[in-house]
Protein backbone atom coordinates (compact mmCIF):
# COMPACT_ATOMS: atom_id res chain seq x y z
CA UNK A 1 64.51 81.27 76.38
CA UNK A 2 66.60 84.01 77.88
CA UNK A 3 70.07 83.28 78.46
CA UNK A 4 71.59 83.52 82.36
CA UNK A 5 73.08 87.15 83.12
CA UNK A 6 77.00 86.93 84.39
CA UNK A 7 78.37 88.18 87.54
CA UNK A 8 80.96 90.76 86.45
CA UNK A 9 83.98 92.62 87.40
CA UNK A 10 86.64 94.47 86.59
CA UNK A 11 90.74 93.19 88.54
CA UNK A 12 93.87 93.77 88.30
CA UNK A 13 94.37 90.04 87.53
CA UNK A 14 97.56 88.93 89.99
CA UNK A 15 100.66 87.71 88.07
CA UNK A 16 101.23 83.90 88.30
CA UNK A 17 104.66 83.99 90.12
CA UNK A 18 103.33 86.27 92.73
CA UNK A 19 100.03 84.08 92.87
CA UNK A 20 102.33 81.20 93.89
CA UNK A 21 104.49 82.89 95.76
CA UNK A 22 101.31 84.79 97.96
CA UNK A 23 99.90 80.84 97.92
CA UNK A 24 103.40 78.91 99.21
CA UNK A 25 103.75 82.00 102.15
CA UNK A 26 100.13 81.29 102.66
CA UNK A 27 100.71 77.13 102.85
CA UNK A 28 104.03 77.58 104.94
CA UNK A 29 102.33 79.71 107.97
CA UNK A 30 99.08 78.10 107.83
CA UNK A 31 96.90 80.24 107.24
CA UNK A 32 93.11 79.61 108.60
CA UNK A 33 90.11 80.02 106.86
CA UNK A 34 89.23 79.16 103.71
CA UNK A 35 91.93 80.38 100.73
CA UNK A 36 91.70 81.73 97.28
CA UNK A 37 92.68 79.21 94.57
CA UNK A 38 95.82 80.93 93.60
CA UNK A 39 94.65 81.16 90.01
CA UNK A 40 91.71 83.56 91.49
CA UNK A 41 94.33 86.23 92.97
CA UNK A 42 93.14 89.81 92.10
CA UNK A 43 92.53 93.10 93.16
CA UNK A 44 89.28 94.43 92.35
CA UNK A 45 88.86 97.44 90.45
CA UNK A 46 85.26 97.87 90.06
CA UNK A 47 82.32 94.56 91.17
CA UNK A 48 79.52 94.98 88.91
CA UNK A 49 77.73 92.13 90.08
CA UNK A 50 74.79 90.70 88.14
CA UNK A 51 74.70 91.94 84.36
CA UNK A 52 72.99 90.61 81.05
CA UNK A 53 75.23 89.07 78.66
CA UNK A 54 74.37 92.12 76.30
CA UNK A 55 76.06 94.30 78.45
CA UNK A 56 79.11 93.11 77.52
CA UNK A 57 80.01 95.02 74.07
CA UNK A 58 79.53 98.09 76.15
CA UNK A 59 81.74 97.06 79.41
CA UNK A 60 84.62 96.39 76.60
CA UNK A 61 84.13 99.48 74.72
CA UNK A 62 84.42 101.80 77.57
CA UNK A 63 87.70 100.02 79.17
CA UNK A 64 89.15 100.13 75.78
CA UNK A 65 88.86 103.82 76.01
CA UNK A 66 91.00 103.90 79.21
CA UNK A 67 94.74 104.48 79.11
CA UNK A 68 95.74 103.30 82.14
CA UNK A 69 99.94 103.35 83.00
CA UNK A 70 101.62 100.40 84.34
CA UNK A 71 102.53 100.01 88.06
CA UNK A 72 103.92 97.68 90.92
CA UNK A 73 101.76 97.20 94.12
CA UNK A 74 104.16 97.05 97.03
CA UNK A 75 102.26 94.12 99.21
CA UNK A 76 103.23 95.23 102.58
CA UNK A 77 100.45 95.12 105.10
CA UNK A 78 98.50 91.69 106.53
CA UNK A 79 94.79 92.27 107.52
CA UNK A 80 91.56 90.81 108.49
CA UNK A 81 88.24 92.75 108.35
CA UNK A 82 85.74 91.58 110.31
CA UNK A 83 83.87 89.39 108.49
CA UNK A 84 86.65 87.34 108.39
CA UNK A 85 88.51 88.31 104.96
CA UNK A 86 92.16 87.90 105.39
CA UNK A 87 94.06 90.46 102.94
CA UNK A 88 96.93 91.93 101.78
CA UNK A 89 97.47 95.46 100.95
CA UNK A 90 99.54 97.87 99.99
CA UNK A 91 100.50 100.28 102.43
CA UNK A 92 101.00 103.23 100.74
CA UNK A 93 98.27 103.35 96.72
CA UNK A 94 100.13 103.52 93.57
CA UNK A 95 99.57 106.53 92.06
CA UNK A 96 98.59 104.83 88.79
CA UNK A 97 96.30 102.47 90.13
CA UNK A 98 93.90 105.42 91.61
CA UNK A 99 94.54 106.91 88.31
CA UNK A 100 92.71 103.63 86.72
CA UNK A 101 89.77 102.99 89.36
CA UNK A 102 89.01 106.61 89.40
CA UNK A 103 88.68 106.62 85.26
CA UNK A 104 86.91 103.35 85.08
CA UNK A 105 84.80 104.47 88.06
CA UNK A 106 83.49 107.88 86.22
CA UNK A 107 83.32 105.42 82.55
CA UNK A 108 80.90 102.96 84.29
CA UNK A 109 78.70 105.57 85.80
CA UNK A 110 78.68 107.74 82.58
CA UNK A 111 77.61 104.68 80.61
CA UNK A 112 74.71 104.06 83.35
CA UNK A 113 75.77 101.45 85.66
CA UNK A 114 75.60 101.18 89.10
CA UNK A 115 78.59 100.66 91.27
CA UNK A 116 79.17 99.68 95.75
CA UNK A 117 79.01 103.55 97.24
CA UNK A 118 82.09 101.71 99.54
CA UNK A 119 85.63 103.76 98.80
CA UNK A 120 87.90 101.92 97.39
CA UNK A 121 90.42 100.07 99.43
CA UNK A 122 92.81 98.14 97.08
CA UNK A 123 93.42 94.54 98.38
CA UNK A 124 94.58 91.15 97.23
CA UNK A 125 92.36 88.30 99.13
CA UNK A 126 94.12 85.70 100.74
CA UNK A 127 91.41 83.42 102.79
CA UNK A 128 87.47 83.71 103.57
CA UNK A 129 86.00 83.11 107.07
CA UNK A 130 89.77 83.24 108.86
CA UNK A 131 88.89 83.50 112.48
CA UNK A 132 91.78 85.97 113.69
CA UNK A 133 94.34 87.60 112.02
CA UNK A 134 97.90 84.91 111.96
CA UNK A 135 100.75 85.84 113.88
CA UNK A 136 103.02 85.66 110.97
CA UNK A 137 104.46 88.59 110.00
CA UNK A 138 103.55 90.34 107.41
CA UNK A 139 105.13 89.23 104.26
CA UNK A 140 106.17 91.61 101.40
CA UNK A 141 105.12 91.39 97.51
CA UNK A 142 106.00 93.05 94.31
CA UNK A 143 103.69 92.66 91.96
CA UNK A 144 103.82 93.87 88.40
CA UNK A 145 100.38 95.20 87.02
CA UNK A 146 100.56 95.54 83.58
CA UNK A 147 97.32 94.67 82.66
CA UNK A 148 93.45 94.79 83.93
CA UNK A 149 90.21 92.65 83.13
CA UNK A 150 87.06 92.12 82.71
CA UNK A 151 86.19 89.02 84.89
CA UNK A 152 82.93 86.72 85.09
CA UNK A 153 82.45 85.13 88.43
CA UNK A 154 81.08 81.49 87.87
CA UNK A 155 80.14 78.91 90.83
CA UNK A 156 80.97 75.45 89.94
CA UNK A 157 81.66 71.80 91.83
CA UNK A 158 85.03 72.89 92.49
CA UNK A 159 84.09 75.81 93.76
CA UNK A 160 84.39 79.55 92.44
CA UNK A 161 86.15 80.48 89.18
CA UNK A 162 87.22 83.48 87.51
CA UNK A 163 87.16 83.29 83.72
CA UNK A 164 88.60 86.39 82.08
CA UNK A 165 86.34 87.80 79.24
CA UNK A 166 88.85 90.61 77.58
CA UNK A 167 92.30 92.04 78.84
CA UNK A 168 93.64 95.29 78.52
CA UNK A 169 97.21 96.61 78.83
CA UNK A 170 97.94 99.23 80.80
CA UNK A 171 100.61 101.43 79.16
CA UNK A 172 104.54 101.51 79.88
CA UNK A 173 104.58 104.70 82.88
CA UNK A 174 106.26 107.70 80.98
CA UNK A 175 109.64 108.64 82.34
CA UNK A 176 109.33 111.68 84.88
C-alpha cells in the first residue's frame, strides 16, 4: 500500500504577534468572507502542490542550500482580487525577500520540479470568498521574517491546517 502524497509549499510563516494583531484588525472592522485561522498566516514563497512523501529529503536539501538574509515586510496596502481573496501586501518588495523566491525559484526548477508560471506577487491572506473590498482603511504591519518553511497543507474537520515540516533561518542582513 502506497502512502498518500502531501500538498506542499514553501512560506514565509507570519510571526504570532503580527498573526494576532492582522486577526484582532480583521475581528474589529468585520471583515467578510471567510478568514484565515490566524495560526495559518503566511506568505507564499513557492506552492508545490501535490508531491510524494519521498520528495521530501530533496525539498529540504535544496532550501538548506539557500542563504537567505533577514527582512521586515512593511504591510501597507488592502486588496481583493477577484475571486474574492482579501490580502495584504506590501507596497513597495523587500529586497531580500525577491532575493529568496528568486533562489528557491531557480533551486526547485534545477532539481526538476514544476512551479505556477504566475509572477510572484507577495501577499499575506486575510479572508476567502469576501464579496467587496471593506471600507476600512488600510491598516499597516511590520512583520519580522526571519525564517521560511516548508509547509504541508492538510484538510481536516476543522478545516485547513498548515503543519510545518522543516524551518530555515534566514541570516542576520549584513550592515551596508
Amino acid at each position: 500500500m502506497s502512502t498518500p502524497p502531501l500538498r506542499l509549499f514553501f512560506a514565509i510563516p507570519c510571526c504570532p504577534q503580527v498573526a494576532c494583531d492582522i486577526s484582532n484588525w480583521r475581528a474589529r472592522h468585520a471583515i467578510d468572507g471567510k478568514p484565515v485561522a490566524a495560526e495559518n498566516l503566511h506568505l507564499t514563497l513557492a506552492f508545490l502542490g501535490s508531491q510524494p512523501r519521498g520528495e521530501l529529503a530533496a525539498l529540504e536539501a535544496l532550501a538548506a542550500n539557500l542563504e537567505p538574509a533577514a527582512f521586515t515586510l512593511h504591510l501597507d496596502r488592502l486588496a481583493r482580487w477577484k475571486n474574492g481573496l482579501l490580502y495584504l501586501a506590501p507596497s513597495k518588495t523587500p529586497a531580500a525577500l525577491t532575493e529568496l523566491e528568486l533562489g528557491l525559484r531557480e533551486q526547485l526548477l534545477a532539481t526538476g520540479f514544476s512551479l505556477e508560471s504566475r509572477p510572484f506577487k507577495p501577499h499575506l491572506t486575510l479572508a476567502r470568498h469576501c464579496p467587496r473590498l471593506p471600507s476600512a482603511p488600510p491598516p499597516t504591519f511590520d512583520w519580522p521574517a526571519t525564517e521560511f518553511t516548508l509547509f504541508a497543507s492538510e484538510n481536516t474537520a476543522k478545516g485547513t491546517r498548515y503543519r510545518a515540516l522543516a524551518h530555515w533561518p534566514l541570516r542576520p542582513p549584513t550592515p551596508a
